[in-house]
C-alpha atoms as a PDB file:
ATOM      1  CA  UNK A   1      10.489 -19.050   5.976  1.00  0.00           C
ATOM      2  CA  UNK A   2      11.256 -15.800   7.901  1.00  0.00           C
ATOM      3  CA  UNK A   3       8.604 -14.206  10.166  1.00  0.00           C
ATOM      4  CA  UNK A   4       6.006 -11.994   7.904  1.00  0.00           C
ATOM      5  CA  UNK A   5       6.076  -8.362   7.755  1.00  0.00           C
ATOM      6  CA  UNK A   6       3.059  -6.907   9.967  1.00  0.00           C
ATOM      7  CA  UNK A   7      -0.385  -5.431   7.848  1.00  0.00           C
ATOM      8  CA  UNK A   8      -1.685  -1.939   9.142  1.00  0.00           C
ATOM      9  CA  UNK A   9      -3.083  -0.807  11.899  1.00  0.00           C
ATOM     10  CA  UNK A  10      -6.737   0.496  11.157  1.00  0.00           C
ATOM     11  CA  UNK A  11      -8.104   3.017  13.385  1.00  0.00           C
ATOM     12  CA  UNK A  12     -11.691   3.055  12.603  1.00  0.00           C
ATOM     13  CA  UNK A  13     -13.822   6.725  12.218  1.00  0.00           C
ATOM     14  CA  UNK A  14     -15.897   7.269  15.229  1.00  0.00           C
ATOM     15  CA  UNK A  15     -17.282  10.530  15.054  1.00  0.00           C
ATOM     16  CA  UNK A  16     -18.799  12.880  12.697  1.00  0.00           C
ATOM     17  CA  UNK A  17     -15.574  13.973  10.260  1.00  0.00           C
ATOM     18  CA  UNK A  18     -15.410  12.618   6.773  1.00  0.00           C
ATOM     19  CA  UNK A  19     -11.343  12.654   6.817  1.00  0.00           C
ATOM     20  CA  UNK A  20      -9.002   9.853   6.716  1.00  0.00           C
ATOM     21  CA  UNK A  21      -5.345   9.608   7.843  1.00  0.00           C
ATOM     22  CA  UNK A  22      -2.868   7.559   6.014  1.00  0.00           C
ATOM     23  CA  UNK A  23       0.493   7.599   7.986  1.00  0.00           C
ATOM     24  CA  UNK A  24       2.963   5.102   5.728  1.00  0.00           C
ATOM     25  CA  UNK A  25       6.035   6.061   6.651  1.00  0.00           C
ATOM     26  CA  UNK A  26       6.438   5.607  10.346  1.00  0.00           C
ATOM     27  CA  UNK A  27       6.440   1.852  10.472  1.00  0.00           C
ATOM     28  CA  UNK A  28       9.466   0.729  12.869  1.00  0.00           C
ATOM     29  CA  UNK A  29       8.860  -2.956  13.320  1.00  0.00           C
ATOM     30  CA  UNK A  30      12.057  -4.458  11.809  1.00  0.00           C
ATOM     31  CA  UNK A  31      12.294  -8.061  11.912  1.00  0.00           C
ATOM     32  CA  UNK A  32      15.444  -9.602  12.552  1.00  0.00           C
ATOM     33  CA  UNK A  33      15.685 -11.183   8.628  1.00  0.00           C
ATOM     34  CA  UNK A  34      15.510  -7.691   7.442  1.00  0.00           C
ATOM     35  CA  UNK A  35      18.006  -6.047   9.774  1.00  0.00           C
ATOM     36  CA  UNK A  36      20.507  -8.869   8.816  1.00  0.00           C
ATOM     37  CA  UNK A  37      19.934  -8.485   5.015  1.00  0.00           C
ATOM     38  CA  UNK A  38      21.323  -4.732   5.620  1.00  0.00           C
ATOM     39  CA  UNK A  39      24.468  -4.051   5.092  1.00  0.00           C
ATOM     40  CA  UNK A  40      24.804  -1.044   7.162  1.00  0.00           C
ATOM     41  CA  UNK A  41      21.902  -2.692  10.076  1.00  0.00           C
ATOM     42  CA  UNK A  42      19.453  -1.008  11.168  1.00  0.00           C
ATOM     43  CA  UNK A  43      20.974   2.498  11.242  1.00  0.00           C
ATOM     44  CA  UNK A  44      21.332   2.295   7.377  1.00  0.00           C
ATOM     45  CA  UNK A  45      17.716   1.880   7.377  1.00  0.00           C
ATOM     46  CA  UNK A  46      16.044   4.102  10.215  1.00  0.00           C
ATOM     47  CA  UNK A  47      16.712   7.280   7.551  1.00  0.00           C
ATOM     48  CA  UNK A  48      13.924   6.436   5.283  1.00  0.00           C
ATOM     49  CA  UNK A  49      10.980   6.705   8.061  1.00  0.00           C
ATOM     50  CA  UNK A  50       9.247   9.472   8.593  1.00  0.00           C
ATOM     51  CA  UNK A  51       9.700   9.661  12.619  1.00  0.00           C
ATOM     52  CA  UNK A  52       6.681   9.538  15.170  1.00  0.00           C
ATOM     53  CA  UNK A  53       4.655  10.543  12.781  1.00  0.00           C
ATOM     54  CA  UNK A  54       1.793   7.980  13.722  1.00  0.00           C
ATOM     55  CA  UNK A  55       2.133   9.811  17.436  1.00  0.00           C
ATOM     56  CA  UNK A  56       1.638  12.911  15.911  1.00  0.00           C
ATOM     57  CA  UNK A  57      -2.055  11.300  15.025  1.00  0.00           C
ATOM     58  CA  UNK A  58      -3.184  10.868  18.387  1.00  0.00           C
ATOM     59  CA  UNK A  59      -5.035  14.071  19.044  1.00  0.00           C
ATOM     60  CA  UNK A  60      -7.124  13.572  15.291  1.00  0.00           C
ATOM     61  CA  UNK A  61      -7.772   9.789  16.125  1.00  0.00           C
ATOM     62  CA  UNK A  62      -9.156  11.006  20.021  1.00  0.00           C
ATOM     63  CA  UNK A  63     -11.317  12.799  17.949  1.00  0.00           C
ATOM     64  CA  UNK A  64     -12.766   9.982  16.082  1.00  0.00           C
ATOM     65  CA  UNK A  65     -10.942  10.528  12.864  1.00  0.00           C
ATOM     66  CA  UNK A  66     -10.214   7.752  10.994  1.00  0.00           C
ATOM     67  CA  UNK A  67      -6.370   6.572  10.240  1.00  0.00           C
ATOM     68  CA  UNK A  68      -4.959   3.532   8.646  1.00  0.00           C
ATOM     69  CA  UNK A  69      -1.005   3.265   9.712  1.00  0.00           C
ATOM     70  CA  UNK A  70       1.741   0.964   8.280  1.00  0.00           C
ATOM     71  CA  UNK A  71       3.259  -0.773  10.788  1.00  0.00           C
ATOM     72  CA  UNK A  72       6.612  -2.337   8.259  1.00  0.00           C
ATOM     73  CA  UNK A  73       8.775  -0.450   7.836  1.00  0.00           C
ATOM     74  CA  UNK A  74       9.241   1.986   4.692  1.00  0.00           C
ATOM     75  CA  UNK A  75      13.060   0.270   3.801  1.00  0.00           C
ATOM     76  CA  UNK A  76      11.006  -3.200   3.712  1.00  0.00           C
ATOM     77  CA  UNK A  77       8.190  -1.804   1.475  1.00  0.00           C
ATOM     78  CA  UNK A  78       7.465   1.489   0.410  1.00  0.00           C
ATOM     79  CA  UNK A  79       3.486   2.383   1.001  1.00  0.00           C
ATOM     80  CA  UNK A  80       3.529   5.668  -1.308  1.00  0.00           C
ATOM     81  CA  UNK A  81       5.288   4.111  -4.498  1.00  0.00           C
ATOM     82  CA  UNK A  82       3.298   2.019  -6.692  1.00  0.00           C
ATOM     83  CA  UNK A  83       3.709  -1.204  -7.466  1.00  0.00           C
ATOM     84  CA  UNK A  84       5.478  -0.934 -10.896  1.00  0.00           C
ATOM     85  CA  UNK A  85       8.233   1.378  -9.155  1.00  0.00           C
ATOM     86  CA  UNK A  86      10.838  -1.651  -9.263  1.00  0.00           C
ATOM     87  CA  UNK A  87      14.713  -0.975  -9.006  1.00  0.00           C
ATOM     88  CA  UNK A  88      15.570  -3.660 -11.473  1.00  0.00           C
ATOM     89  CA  UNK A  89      19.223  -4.033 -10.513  1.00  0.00           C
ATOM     90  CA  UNK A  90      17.051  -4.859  -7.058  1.00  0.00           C
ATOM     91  CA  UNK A  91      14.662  -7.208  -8.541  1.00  0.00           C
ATOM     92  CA  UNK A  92      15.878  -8.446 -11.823  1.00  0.00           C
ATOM     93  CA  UNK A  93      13.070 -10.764 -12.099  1.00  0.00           C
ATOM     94  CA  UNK A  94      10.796  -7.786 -12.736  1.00  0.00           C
ATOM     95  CA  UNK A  95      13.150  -6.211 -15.254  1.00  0.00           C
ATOM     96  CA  UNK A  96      11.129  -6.923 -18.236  1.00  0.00           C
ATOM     97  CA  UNK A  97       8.270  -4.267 -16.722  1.00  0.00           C
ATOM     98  CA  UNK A  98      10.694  -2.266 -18.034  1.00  0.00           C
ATOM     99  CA  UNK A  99      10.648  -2.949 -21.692  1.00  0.00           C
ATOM    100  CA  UNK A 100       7.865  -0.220 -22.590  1.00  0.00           C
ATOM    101  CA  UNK A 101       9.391   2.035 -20.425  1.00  0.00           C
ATOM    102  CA  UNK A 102      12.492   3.482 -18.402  1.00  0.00           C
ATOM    103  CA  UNK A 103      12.828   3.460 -14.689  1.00  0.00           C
ATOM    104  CA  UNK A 104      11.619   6.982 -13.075  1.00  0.00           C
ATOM    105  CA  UNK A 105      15.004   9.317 -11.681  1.00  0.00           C
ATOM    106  CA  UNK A 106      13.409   8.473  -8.338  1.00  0.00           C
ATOM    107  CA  UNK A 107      13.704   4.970  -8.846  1.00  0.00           C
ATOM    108  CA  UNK A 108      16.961   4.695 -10.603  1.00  0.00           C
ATOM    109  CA  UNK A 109      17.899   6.945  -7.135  1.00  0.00           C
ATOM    110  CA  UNK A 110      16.857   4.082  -5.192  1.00  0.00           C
ATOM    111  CA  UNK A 111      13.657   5.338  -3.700  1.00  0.00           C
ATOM    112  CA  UNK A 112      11.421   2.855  -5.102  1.00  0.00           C
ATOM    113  CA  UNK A 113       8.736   0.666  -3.656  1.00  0.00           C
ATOM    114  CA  UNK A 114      11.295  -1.081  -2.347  1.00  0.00           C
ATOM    115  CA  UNK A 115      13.783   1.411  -0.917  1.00  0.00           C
ATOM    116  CA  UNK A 116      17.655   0.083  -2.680  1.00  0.00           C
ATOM    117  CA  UNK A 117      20.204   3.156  -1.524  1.00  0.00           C
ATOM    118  CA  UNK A 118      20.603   6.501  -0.045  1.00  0.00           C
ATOM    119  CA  UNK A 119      22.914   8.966  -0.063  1.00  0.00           C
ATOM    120  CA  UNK A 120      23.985   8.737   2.974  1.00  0.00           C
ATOM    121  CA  UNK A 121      24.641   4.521   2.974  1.00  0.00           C
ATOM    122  CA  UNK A 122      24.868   3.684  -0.494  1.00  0.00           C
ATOM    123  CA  UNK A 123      23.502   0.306  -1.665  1.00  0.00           C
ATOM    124  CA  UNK A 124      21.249  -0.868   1.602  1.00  0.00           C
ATOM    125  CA  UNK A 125      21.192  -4.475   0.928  1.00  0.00           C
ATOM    126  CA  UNK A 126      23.253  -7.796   0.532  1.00  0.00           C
ATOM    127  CA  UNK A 127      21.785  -9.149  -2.065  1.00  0.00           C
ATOM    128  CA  UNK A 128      19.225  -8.927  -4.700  1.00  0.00           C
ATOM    129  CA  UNK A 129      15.408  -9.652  -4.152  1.00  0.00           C
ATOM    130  CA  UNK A 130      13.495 -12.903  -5.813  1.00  0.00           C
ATOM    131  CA  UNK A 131      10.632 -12.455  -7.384  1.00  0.00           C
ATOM    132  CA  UNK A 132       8.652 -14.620  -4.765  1.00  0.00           C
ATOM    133  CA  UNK A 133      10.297 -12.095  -2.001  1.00  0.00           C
ATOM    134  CA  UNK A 134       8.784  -9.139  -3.506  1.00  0.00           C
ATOM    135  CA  UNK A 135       5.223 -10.175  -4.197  1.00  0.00           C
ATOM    136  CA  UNK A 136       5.456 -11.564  -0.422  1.00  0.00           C
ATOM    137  CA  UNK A 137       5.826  -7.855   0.375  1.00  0.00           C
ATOM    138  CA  UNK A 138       3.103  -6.526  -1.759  1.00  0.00           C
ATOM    139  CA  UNK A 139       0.606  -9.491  -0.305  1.00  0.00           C
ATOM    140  CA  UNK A 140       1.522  -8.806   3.388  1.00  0.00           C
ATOM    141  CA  UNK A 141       2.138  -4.981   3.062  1.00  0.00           C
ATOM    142  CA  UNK A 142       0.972  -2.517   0.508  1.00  0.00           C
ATOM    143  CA  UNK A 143      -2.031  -4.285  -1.036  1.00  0.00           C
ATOM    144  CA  UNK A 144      -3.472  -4.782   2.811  1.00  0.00           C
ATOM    145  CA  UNK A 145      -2.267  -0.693   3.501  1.00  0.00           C
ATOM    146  CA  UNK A 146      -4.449   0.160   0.255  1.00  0.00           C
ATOM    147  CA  UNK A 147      -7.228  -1.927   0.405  1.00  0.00           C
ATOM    148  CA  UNK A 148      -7.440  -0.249   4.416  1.00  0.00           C
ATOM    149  CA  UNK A 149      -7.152   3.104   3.213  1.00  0.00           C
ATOM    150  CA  UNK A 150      -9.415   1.978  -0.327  1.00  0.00           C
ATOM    151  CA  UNK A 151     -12.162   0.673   2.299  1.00  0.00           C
ATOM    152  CA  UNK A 152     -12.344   3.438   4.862  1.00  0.00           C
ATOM    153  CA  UNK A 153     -12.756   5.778   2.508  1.00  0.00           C
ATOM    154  CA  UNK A 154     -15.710   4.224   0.822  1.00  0.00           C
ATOM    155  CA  UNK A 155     -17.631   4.050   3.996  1.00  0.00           C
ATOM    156  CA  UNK A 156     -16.997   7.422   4.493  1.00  0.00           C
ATOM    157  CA  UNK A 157     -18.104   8.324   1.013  1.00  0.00           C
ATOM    158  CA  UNK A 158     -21.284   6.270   1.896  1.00  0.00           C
ATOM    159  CA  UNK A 159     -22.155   8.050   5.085  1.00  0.00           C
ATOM    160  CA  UNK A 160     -21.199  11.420   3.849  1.00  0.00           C
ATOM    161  CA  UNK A 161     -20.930  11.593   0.210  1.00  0.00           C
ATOM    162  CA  UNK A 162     -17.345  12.775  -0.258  1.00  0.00           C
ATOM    163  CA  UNK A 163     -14.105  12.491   2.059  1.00  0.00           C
ATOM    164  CA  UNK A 164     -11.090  13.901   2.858  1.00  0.00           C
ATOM    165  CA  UNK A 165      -7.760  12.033   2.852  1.00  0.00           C
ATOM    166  CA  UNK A 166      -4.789  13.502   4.977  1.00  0.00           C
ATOM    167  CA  UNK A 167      -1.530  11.557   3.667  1.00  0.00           C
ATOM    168  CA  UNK A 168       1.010  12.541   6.687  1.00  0.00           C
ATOM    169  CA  UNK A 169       4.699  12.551   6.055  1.00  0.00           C
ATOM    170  CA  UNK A 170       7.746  14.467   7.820  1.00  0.00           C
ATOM    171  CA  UNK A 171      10.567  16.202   5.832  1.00  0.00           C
ATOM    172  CA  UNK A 172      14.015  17.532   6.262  1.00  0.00           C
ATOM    173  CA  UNK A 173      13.758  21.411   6.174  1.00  0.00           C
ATOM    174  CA  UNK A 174      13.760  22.668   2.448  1.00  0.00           C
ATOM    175  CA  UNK A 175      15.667  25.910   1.004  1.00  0.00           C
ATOM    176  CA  UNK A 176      12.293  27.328   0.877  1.00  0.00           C
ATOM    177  CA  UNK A 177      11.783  27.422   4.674  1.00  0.00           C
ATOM    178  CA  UNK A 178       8.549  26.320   4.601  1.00  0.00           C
ATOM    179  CA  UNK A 179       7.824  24.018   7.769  1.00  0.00           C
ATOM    180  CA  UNK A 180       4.522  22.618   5.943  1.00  0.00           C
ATOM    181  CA  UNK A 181       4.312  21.611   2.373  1.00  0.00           C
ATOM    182  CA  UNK A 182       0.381  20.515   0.809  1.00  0.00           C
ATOM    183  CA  UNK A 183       1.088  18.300  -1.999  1.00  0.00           C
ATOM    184  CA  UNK A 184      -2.252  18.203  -4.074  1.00  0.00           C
ATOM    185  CA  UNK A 185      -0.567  16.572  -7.839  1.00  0.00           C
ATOM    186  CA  UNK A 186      -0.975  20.230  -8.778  1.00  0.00           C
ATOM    187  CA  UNK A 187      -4.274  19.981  -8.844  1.00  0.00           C
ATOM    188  CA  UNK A 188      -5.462  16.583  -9.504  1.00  0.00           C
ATOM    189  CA  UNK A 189      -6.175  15.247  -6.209  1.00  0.00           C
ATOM    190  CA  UNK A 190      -8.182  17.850  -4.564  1.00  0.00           C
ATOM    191  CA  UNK A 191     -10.850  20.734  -5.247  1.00  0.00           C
ATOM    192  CA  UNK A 192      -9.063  24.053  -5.150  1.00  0.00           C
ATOM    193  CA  UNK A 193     -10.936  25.370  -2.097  1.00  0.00           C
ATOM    194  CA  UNK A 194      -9.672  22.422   0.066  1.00  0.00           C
ATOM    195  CA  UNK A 195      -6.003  22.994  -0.608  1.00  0.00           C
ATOM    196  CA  UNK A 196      -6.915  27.160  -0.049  1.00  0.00           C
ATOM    197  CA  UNK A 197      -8.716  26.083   3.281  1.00  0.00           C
ATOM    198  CA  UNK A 198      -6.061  23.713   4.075  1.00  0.00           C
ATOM    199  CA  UNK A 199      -3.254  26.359   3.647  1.00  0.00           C
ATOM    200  CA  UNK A 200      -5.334  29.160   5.834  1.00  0.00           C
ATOM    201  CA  UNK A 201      -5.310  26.288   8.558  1.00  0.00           C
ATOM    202  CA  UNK A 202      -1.745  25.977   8.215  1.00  0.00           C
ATOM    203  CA  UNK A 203      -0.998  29.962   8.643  1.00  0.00           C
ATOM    204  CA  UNK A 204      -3.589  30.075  11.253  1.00  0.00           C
ATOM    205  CA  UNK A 205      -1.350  27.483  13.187  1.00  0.00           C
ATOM    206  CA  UNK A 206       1.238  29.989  12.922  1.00  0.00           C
ATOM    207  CA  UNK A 207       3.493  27.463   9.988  1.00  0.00           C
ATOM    208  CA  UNK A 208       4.720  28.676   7.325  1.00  0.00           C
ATOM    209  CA  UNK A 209       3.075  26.606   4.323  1.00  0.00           C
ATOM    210  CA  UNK A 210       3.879  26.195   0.478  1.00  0.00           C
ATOM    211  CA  UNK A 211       2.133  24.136  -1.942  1.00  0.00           C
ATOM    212  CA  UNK A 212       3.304  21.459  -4.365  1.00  0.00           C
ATOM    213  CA  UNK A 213       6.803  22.819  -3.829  1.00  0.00           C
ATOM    214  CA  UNK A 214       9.178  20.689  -3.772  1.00  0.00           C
ATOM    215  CA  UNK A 215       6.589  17.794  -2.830  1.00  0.00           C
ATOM    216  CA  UNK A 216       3.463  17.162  -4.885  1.00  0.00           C
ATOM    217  CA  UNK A 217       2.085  14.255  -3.503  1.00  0.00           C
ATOM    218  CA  UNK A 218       3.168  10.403  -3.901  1.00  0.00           C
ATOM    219  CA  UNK A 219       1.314   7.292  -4.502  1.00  0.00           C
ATOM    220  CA  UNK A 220      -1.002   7.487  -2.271  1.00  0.00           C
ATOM    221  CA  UNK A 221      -3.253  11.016  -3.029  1.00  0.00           C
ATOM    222  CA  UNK A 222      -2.197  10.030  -6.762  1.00  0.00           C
ATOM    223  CA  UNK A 223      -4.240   6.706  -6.245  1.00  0.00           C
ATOM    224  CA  UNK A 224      -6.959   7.097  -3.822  1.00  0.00           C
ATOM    225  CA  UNK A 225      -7.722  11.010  -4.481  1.00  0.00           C
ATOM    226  CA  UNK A 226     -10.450  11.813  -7.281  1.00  0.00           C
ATOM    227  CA  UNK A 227     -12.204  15.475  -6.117  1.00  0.00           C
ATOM    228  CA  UNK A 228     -14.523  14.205  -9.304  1.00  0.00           C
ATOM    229  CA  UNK A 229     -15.866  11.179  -7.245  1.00  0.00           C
ATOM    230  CA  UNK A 230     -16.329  13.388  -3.717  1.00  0.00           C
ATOM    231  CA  UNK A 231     -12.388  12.290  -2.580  1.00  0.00           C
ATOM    232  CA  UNK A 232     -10.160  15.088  -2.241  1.00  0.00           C
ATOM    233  CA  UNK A 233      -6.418  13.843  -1.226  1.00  0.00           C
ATOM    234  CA  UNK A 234      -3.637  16.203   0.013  1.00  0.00           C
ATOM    235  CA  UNK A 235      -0.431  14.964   1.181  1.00  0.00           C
ATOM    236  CA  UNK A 236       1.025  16.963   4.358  1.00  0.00           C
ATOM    237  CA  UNK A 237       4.938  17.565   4.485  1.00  0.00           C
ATOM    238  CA  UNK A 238       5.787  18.780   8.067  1.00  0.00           C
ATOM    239  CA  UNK A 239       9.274  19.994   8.940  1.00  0.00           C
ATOM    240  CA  UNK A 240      10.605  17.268  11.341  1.00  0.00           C
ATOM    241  CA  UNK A 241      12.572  19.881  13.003  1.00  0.00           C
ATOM    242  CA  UNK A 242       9.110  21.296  14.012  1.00  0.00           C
ATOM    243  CA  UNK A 243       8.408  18.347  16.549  1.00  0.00           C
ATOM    244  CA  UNK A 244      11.761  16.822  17.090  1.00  0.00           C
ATOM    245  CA  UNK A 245      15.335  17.723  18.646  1.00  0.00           C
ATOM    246  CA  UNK A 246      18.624  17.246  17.379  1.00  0.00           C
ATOM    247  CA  UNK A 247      18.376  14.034  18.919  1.00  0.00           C
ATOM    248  CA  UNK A 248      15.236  12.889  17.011  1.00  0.00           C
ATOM    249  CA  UNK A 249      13.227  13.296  20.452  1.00  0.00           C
ATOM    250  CA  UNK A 250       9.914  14.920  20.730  1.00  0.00           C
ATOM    251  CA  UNK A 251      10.806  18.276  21.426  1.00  0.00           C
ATOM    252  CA  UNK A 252       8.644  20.974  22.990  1.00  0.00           C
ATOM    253  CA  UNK A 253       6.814  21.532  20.303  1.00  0.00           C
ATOM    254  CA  UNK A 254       5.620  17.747  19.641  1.00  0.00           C
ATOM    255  CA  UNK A 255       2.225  19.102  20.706  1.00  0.00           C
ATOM    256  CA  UNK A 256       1.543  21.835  18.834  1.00  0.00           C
ATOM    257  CA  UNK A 257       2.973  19.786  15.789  1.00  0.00           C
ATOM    258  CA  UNK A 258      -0.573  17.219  16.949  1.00  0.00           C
ATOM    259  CA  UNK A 259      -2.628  19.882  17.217  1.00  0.00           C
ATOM    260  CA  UNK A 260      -1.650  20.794  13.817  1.00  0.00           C
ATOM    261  CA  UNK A 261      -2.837  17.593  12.373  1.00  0.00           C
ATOM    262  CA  UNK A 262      -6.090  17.449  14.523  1.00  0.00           C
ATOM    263  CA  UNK A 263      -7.244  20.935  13.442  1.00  0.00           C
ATOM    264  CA  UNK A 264      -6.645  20.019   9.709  1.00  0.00           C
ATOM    265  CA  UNK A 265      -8.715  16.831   9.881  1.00  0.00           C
ATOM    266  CA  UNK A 266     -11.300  18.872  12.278  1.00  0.00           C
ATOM    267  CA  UNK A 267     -11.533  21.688  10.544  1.00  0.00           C
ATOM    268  CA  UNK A 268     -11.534  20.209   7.103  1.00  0.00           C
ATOM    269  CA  UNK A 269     -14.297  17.719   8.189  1.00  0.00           C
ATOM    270  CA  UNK A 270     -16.585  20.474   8.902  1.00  0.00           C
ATOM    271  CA  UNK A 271     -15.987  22.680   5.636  1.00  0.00           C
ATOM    272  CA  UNK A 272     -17.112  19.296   3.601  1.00  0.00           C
ATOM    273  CA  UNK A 273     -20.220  18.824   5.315  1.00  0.00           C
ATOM    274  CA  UNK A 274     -21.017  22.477   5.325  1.00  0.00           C
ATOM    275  CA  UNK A 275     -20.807  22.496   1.193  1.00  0.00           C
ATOM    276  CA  UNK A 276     -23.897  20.476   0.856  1.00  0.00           C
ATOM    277  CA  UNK A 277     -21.732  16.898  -0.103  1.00  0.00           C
ATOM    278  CA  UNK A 278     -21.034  15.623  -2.729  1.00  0.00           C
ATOM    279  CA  UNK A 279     -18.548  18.387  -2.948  1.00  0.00           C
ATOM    280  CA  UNK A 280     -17.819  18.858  -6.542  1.00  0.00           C
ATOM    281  CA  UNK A 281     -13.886  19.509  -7.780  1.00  0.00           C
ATOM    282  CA  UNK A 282     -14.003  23.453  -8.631  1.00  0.00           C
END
């Protein structure tokens, strides 16, 4: 038996903002069994994260915000896929899930819940997943990430009758320019005056912000957001080119890239409360 792939970290809310982080792309703890099941090592996998984005956090978390943070890495398990997102050249013992229906184009592309190419290194791994493998994933990794981000944002719904969940990724720069992208499921995820207060937080910031275009929102907002039940998810594309320098360094602007973050969850927070929660999807 290999060593297990570590749960998520849970930074608990502390102060008075009914927002949640989920960060579950920056994981970077690869153990050695998954490194050597690479074919192109580590480099081949270090593509898929989304970089520093869990330091981007740290101003928002100061504040008390709440933020649950995969520590695996996204090539071992993907956090914003669901479960039934299987590559079944990958894991043929799942194959028959696919009976009823066909593979999504993002999984036959091999960004699945478990990540099997990219176009930059082709096929990622030596060999083909068991069955047993994969559910050892789910039990140590996504089902603990969920049930975190399932559990904090009950007890905020408790304290303060609806929530806000800020699903933090980082992008390659798009042909629209945009450095921030709000991904709301076009509408299913969040009331329309969050995204519109989101976006005016955004251009306030001085970024340049687009929404649902070209990312919509992944597993995550999909599962946990429901504006009709007080929880109103948007996923948050940033530009990694915004924070980082051509050597995938925190650049210069790392900080104002934080601040970013910590004024959406602040700010946010505080239009919630002051629309008399539960805040009903409009």
């Amino acid at each position: 038996m290999h060593e297990p792939l570590p749960g998520p970290i849970v930074h608990l809310p502390r102060g008075p903002h009914p927002v949640l982080l989920s960060i579950p792309h920056a994981g970077r703890d690869y153990p050695a069994w998954l490194v050597e099941m690479a074919r192109g090592g580590r480099r081949s996998l270090q593509p898929l994260e989304d970089p520093l984005v869990d330091r981007l956090a740290w101003r928002a978390i100061n504040q008390g915000v709440g933020a649950v943070v995969a520590q695996a890495p996204r090539a071992a398990i993907d956090c914003n896929r669901a479960e039934d997102e299987v590559d079944p050249a990958l894991v043929p013992d799942f194959a028959a899930r696919w009976t009823a229906s066909r593979p999504s184009a993002r999984t036959r592309s091999g960004l699945g819940i478990v990540p099997s190419k990219t176009a930059a290194h082709g096929h990622l791994w030596r060999r083909q997943l068991s069955g047993d493998e994969f559910e050892q994933r789910l039990a140590q990794v996504h089902r603990p990430y969920h049930a975190a981000v399932a559990a904090q944002l009950q007890a905020i719904v408790s304290r303060f009758g609806a929530a806000v969940l800020l699903d933090c990724h980082s992008m390659p720069p798009v042909p629209s320019g945009s450095e921030v992208v709000l991904g709301d499921r076009y509408g299913r995820t969040a009331a329309p005056w969050v995204v519109a207060e989101a976006a005016a937080i955004v251009a306030d910031a001085g970024f340049d912000c687009a929404i649902n275009d070209p990312y919509a929102g992944g597993h995550v907002v999909e599962h946990h957001g429901g504006p009709h039940y007080g929880v109103h998810a948007l996923q948050v594309e940033i530009d990694r080119s915004c924070y980082l320098d051509r050597s995938g360094e925190p650049s210069r602007h790392f900080d104002r890239v934080a601040r970013l973050i910590e004024q959406l969850a602040l700010r946010l927070g505080q239009a919630l409360i002051s629309r008399s929660l539960p805040a009903a999807a409009e």
